[in-house]
Protein backbone atom coordinates (compact mmCIF):
# COMPACT_ATOMS: atom_id res chain seq x y z
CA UNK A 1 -5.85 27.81 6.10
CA UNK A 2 -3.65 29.62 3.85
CA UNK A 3 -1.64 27.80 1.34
CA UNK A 4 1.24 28.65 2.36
CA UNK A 5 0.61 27.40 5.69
CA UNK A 6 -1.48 23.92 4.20
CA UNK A 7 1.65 23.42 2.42
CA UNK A 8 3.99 23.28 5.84
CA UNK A 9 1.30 20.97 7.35
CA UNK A 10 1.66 18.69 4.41
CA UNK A 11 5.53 18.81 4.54
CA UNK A 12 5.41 18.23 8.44
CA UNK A 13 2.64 15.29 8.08
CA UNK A 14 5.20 13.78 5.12
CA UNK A 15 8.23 14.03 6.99
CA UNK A 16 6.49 12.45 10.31
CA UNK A 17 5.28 9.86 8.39
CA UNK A 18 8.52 8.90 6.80
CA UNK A 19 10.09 8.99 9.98
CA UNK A 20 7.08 6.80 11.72
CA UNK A 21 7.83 4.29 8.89
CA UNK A 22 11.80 4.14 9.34
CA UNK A 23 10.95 3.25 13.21
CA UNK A 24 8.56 0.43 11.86
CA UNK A 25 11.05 -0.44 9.46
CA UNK A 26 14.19 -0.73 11.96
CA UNK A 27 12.12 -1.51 15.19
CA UNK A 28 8.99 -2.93 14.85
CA UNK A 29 5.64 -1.29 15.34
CA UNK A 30 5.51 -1.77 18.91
CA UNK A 31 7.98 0.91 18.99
CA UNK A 32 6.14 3.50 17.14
CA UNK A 33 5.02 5.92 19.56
CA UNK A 34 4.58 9.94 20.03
CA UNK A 35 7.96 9.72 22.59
CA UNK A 36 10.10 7.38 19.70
CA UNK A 37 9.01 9.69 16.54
CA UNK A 38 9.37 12.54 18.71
CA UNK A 39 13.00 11.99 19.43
CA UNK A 40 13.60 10.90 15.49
CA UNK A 41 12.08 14.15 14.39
CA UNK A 42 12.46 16.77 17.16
CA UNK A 43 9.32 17.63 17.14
CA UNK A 44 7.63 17.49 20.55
CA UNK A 45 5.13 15.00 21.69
CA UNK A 46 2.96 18.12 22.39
CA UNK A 47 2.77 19.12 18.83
CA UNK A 48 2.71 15.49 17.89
CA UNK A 49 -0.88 15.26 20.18
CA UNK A 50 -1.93 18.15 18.65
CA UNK A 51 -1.47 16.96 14.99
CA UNK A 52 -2.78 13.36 16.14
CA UNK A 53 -4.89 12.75 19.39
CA UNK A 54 -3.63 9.55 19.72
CA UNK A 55 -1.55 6.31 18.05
CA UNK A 56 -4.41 5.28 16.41
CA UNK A 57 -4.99 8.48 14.76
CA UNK A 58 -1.84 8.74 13.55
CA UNK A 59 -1.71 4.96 12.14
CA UNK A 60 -4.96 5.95 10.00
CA UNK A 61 -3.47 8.83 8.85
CA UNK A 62 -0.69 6.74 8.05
CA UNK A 63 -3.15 4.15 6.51
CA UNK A 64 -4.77 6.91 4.26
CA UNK A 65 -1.40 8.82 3.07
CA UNK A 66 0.12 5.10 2.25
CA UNK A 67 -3.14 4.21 0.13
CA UNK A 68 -2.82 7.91 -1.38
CA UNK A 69 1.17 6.63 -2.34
CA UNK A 70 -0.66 3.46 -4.11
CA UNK A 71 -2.93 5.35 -6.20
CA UNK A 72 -1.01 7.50 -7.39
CA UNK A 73 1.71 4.69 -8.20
CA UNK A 74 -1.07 2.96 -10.32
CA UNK A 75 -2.12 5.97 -11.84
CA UNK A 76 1.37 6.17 -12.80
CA UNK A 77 1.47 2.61 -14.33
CA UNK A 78 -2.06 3.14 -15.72
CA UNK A 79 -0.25 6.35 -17.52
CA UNK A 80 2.36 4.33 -19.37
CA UNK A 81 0.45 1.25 -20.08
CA UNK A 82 -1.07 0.90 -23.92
CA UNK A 83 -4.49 1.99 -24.06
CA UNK A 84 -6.41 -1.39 -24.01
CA UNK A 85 -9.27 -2.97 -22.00
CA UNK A 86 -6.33 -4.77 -19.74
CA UNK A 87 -4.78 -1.23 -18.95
CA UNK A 88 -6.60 -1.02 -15.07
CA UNK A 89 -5.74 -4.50 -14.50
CA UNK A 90 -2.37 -4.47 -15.26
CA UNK A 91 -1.48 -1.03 -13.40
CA UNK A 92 -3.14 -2.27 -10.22
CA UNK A 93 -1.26 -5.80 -10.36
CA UNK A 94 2.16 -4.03 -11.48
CA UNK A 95 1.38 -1.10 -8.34
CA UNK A 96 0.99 -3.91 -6.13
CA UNK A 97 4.25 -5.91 -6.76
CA UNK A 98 6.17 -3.00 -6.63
CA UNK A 99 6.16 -1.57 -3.19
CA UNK A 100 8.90 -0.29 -1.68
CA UNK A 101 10.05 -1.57 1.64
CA UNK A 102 9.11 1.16 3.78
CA UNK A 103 5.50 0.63 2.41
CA UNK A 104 5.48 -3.10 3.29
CA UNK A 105 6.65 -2.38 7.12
CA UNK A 106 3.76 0.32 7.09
CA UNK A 107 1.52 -2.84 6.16
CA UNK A 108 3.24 -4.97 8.46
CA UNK A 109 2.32 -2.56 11.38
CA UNK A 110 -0.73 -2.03 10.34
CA UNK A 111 -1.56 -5.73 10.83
CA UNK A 112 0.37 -5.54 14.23
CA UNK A 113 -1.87 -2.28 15.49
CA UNK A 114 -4.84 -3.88 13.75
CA UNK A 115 -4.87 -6.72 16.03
CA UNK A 116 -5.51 -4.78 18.78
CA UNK A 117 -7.62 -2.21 17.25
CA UNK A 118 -9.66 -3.94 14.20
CA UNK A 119 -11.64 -0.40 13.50
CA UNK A 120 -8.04 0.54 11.99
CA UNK A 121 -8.84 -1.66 8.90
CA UNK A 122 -12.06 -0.18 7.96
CA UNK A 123 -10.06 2.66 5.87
CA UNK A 124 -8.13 -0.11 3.69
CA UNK A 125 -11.42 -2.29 3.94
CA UNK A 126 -13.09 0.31 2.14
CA UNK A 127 -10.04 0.56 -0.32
CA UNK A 128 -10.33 -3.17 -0.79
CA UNK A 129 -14.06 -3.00 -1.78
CA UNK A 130 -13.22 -0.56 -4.40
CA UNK A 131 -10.68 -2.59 -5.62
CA UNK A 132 -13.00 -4.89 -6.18
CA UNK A 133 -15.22 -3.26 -7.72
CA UNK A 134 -12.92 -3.18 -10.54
CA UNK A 135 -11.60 -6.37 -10.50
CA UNK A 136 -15.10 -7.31 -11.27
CA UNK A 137 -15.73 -5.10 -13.79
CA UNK A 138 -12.61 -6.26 -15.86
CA UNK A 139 -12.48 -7.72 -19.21
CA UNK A 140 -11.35 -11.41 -17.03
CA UNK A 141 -14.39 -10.91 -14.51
CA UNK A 142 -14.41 -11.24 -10.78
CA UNK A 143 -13.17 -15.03 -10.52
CA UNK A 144 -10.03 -14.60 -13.10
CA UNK A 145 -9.12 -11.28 -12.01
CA UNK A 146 -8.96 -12.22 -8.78
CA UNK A 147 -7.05 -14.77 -8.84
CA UNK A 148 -4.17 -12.92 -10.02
CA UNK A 149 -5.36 -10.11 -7.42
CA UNK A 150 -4.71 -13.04 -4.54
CA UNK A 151 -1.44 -13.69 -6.38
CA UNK A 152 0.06 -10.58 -6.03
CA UNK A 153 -1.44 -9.99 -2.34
CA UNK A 154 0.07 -13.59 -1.48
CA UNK A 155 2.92 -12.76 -2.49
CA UNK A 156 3.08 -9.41 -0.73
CA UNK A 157 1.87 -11.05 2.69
CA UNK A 158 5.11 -13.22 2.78
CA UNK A 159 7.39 -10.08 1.81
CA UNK A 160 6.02 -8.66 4.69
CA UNK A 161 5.82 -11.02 7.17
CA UNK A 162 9.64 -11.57 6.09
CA UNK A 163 9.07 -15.29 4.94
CA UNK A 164 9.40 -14.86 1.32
CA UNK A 165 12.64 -16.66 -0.12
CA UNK A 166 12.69 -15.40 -3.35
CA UNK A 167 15.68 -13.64 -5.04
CA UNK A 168 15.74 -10.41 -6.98
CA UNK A 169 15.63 -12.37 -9.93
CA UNK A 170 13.06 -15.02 -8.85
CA UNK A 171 10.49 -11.77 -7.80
CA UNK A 172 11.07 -10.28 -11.70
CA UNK A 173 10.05 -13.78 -12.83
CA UNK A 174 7.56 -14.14 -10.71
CA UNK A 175 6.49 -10.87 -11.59
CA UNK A 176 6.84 -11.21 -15.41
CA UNK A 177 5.02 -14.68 -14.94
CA UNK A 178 1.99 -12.98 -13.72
CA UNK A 179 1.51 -10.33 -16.40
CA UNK A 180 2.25 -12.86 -18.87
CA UNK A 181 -0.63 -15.14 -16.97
CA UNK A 182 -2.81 -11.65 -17.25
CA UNK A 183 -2.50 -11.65 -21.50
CA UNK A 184 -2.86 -15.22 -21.83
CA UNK A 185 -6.20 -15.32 -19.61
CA UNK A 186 -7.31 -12.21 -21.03
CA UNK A 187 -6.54 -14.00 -24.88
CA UNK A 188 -8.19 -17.40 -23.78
CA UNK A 189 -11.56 -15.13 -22.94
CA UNK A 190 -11.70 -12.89 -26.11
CA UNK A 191 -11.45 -16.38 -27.72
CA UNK A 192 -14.80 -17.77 -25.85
């Protein structure tokens, strides 16, 4: 494929995708189908079947541009961050609390089309191993690291599930609380 024409596949993919989350967003994930982000998009359900063979095919490709979105979001943070041996840590913690809303429906449907489909997971399963791969090869190790890992994931879950009470101010704090709990654990080891 040329790259002219890989480049209007990757626009169309990114624009259905968008639109696919905006339905999750305003209507739940039951709602996502080919006739629903066909009507939001004008393109027709033909061309959708042709891009994706089916729901589930779209959802993973869903799955995999969303976990692209992360990665390059903690590269991002990673980019910024001073150069020391809590840099990875940080990034991936910091990428994690700061999701946007879209990306937390995307999750949220996930979960929903997940129940019915578990084989949807394996892409983010896979994700989550390498995650932990480098959770464990932190400067905190596997136990400390992941308990700020859980944190952040915790507190994601209820954002998503819409059950978290927390104000704009009370996430920053929370937020700040958990980087601050990254130095101090990270200080308390170098000390051992």
């Amino acid at each position: 494929m040329d790259s002219s024409k890989q480049k209007q596949t990757q626009s169309l993919h990114l624009s259905l995708f968008r639109a696919a989350e905006a339905i999750v967003s305003e209507l739940g994930a039951s709602q996502l189908t080919f006739a629903t982000l066909s009507e939001r998009t004008g393109v027709d359900e033909a061309t959708l079947s042709t891009l994706f063979p089916n729901r589930e095919a779209l959802l993973t490709a869903m799955i995999e541009h969303r976990l692209e979105r992360f990665r390059v979001r903690w590269n991002a943070y990673e980019s910024v961050l001073p150069d020391e041996p809590m840099r990875e840590l940080k990034a991936l913690l910091l990428s994690n609390m700061s999701e946007s809303t879209e990306e937390k429906n995307l999750d949220s449907a996930i979960f929903a089309a997940a129940a019915s489909n578990p084989a949807l997971l394996q892409t983010t399963s896979d994700d989550v191993q390498g995650l932990f791969n480098i959770l464990e090869k932190s400067p905190l190790g596997l136990a400390q690291a992941a308990v700020l890992f859980f944190s952040v994931r915790g507190y994601r879950l209820f954002e998503q599930i819409g059950i978290c009470p927390m104000t704009d101010n009370q996430r920053t704090e929370f937020q700040e609380q958990i980087m601050r709990l990254a130095r101090l654990m990270y200080e308390q080891k170098s000390e051992e």
